[in-house]
C-alpha atoms as a PDB file:
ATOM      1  CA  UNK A   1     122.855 140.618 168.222  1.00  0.00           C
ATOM      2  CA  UNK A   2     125.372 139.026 170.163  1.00  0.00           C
ATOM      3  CA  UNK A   3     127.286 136.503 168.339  1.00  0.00           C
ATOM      4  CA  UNK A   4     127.908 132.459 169.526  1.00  0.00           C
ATOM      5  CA  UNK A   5     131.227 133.584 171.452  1.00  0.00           C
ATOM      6  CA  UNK A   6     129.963 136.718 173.247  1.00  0.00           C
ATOM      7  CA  UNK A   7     128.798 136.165 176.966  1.00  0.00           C
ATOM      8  CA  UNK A   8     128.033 139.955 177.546  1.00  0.00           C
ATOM      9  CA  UNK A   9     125.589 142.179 175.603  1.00  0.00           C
ATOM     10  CA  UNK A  10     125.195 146.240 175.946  1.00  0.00           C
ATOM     11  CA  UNK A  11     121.497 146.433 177.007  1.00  0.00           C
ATOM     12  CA  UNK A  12     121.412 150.404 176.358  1.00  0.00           C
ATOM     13  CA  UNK A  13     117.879 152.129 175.657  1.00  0.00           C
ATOM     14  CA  UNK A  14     115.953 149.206 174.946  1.00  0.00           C
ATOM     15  CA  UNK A  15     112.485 150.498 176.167  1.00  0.00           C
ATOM     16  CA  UNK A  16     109.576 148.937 174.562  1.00  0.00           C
ATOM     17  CA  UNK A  17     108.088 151.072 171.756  1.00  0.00           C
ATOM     18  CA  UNK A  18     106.861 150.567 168.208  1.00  0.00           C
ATOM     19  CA  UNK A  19     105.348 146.737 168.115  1.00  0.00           C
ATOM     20  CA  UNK A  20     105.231 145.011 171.203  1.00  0.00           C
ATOM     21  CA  UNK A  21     105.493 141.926 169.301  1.00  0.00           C
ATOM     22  CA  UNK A  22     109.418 142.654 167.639  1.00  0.00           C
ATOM     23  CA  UNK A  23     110.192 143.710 171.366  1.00  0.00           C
ATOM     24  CA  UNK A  24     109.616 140.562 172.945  1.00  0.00           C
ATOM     25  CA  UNK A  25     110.724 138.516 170.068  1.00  0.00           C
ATOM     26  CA  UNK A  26     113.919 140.302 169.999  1.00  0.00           C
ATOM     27  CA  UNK A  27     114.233 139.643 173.657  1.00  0.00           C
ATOM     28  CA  UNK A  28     113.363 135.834 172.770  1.00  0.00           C
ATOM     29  CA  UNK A  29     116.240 135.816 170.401  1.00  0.00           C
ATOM     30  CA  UNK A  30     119.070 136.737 173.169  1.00  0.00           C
ATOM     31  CA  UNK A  31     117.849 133.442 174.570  1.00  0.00           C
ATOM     32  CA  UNK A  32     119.668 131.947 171.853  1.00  0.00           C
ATOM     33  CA  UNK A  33     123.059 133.064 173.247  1.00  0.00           C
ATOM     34  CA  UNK A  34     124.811 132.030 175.790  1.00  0.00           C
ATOM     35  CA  UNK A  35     125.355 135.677 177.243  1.00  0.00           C
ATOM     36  CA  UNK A  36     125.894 135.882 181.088  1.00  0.00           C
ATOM     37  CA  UNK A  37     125.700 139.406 181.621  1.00  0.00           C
ATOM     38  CA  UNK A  38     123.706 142.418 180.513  1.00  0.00           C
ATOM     39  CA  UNK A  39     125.359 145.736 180.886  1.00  0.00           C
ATOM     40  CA  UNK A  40     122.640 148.103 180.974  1.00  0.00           C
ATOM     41  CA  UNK A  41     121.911 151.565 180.066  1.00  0.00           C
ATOM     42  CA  UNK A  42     122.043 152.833 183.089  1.00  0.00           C
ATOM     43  CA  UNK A  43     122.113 150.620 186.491  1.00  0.00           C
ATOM     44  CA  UNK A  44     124.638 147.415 187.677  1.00  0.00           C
ATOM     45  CA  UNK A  45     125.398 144.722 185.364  1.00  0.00           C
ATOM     46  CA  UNK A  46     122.673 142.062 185.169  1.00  0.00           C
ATOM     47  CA  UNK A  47     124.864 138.808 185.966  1.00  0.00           C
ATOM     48  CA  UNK A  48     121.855 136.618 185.294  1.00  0.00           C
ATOM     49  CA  UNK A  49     120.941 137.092 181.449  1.00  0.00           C
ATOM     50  CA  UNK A  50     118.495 134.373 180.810  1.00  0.00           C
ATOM     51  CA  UNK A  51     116.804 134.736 183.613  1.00  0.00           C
ATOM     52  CA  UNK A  52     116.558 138.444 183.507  1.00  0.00           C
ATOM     53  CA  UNK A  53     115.187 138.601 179.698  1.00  0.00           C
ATOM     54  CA  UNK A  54     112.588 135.687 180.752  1.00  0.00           C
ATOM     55  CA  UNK A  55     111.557 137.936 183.599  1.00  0.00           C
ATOM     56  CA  UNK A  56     111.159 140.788 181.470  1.00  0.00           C
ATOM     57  CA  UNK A  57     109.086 138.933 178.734  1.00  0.00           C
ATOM     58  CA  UNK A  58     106.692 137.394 181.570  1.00  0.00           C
ATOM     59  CA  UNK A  59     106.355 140.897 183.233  1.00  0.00           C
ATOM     60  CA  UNK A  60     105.485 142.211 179.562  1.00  0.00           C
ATOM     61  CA  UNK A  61     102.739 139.822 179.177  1.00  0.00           C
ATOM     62  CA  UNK A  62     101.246 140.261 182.113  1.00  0.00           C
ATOM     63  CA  UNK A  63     101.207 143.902 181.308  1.00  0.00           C
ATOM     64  CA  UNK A  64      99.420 142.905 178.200  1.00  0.00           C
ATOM     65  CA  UNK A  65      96.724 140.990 179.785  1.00  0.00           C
ATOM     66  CA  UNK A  66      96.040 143.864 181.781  1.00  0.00           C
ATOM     67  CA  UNK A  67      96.043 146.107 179.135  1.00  0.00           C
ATOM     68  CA  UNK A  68      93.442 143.402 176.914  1.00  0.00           C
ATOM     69  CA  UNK A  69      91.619 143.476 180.008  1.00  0.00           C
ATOM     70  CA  UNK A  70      91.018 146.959 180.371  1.00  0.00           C
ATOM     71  CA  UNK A  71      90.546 147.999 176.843  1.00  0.00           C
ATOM     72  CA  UNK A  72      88.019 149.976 175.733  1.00  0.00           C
ATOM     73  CA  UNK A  73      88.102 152.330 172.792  1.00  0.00           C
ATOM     74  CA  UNK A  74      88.690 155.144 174.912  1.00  0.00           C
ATOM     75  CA  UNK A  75      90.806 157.960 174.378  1.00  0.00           C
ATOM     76  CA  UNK A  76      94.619 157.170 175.635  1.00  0.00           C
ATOM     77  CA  UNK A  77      94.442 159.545 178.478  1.00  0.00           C
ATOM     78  CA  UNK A  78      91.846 157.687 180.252  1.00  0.00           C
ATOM     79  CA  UNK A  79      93.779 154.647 180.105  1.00  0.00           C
ATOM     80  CA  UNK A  80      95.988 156.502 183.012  1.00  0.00           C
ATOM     81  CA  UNK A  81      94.027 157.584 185.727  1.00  0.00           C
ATOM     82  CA  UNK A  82      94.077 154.437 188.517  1.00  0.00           C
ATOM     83  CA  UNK A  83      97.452 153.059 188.119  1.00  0.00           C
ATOM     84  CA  UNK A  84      99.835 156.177 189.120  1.00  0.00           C
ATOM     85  CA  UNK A  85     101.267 156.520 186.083  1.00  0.00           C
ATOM     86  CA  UNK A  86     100.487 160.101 186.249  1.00  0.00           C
ATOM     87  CA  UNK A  87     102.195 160.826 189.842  1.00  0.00           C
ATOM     88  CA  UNK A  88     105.373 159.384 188.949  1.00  0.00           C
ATOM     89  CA  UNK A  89     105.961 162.846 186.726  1.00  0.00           C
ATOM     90  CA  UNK A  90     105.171 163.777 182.923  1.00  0.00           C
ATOM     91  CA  UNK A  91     108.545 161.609 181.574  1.00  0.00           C
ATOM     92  CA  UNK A  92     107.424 158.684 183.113  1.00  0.00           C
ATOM     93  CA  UNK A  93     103.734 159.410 181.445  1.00  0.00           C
ATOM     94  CA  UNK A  94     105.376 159.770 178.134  1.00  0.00           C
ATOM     95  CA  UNK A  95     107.424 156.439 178.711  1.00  0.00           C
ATOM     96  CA  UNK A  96     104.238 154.591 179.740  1.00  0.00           C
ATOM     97  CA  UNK A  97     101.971 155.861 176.807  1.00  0.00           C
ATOM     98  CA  UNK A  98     104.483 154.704 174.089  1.00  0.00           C
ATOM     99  CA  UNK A  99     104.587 151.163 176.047  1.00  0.00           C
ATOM    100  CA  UNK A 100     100.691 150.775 175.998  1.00  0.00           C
ATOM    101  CA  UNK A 101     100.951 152.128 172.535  1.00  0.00           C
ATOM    102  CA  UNK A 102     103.277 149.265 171.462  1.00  0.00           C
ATOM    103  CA  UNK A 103     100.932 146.513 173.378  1.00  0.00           C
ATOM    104  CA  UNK A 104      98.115 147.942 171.502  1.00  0.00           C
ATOM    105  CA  UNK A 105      99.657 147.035 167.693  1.00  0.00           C
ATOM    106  CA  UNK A 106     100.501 144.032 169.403  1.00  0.00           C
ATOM    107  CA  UNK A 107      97.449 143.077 169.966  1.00  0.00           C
ATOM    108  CA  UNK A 108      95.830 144.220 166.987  1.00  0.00           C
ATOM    109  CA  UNK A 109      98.451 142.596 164.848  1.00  0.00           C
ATOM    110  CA  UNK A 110      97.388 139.413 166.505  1.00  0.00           C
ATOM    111  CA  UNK A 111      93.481 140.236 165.967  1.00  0.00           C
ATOM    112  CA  UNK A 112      93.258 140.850 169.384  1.00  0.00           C
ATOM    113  CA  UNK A 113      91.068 143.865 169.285  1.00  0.00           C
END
């Protein structure tokens, strides 16, 4: 983490996998800093920190709402087949299942389902 004198932060490969939960707490924490600018992985630099790391938690909840929505103890490969995950190439598809995977111990961690 950034410490109290640091206004940038190296974003790098912070795609959400493993616990949804330490993903958007650890995005939470940045909030704590005064960092102005992201330099991400790949892509411009984000000039707007704090409001780029409270879009991305909001956008991650909302993905979890649809994902509590839709559950059902299906198989993960049903989970894909309306929301063109699967035309956007196998990488992507990968990508995706390891984010639905994280909202899922998310949401069981929280008793969810």
């Amino acid at each position: 983490m950034p410490g109290p004198h640091h206004e940038r932060v190296h974003g790098g490969d912070c795609a959400a996998r493993g616990n949804m939960a330490d993903y958007i707490a650890s995005l939470r924490r940045l909030l704590d800093y005064d960092v102005k600018v992201v330099a991400p992985g790949h892509g411009e630099l984000i000039p707007d920190c704090r409001g780029e790391v409270e879009k991305l938690v909001r956008h991650r909840l909302m993905r979890e709402a649809k994902v509590a929505r839709r559950w059902t103890p299906a198989p993960i490969a049903r989970w894909f087949g309306g929301d063109g995950v699967r035309r956007r190439g196998p990488v992507m598809h990968e990508w995706a299942k390891l984010s639905l995977l994280a909202h899922l111990i998310k949401l069981e961690g929280e008793g969810e389902r």
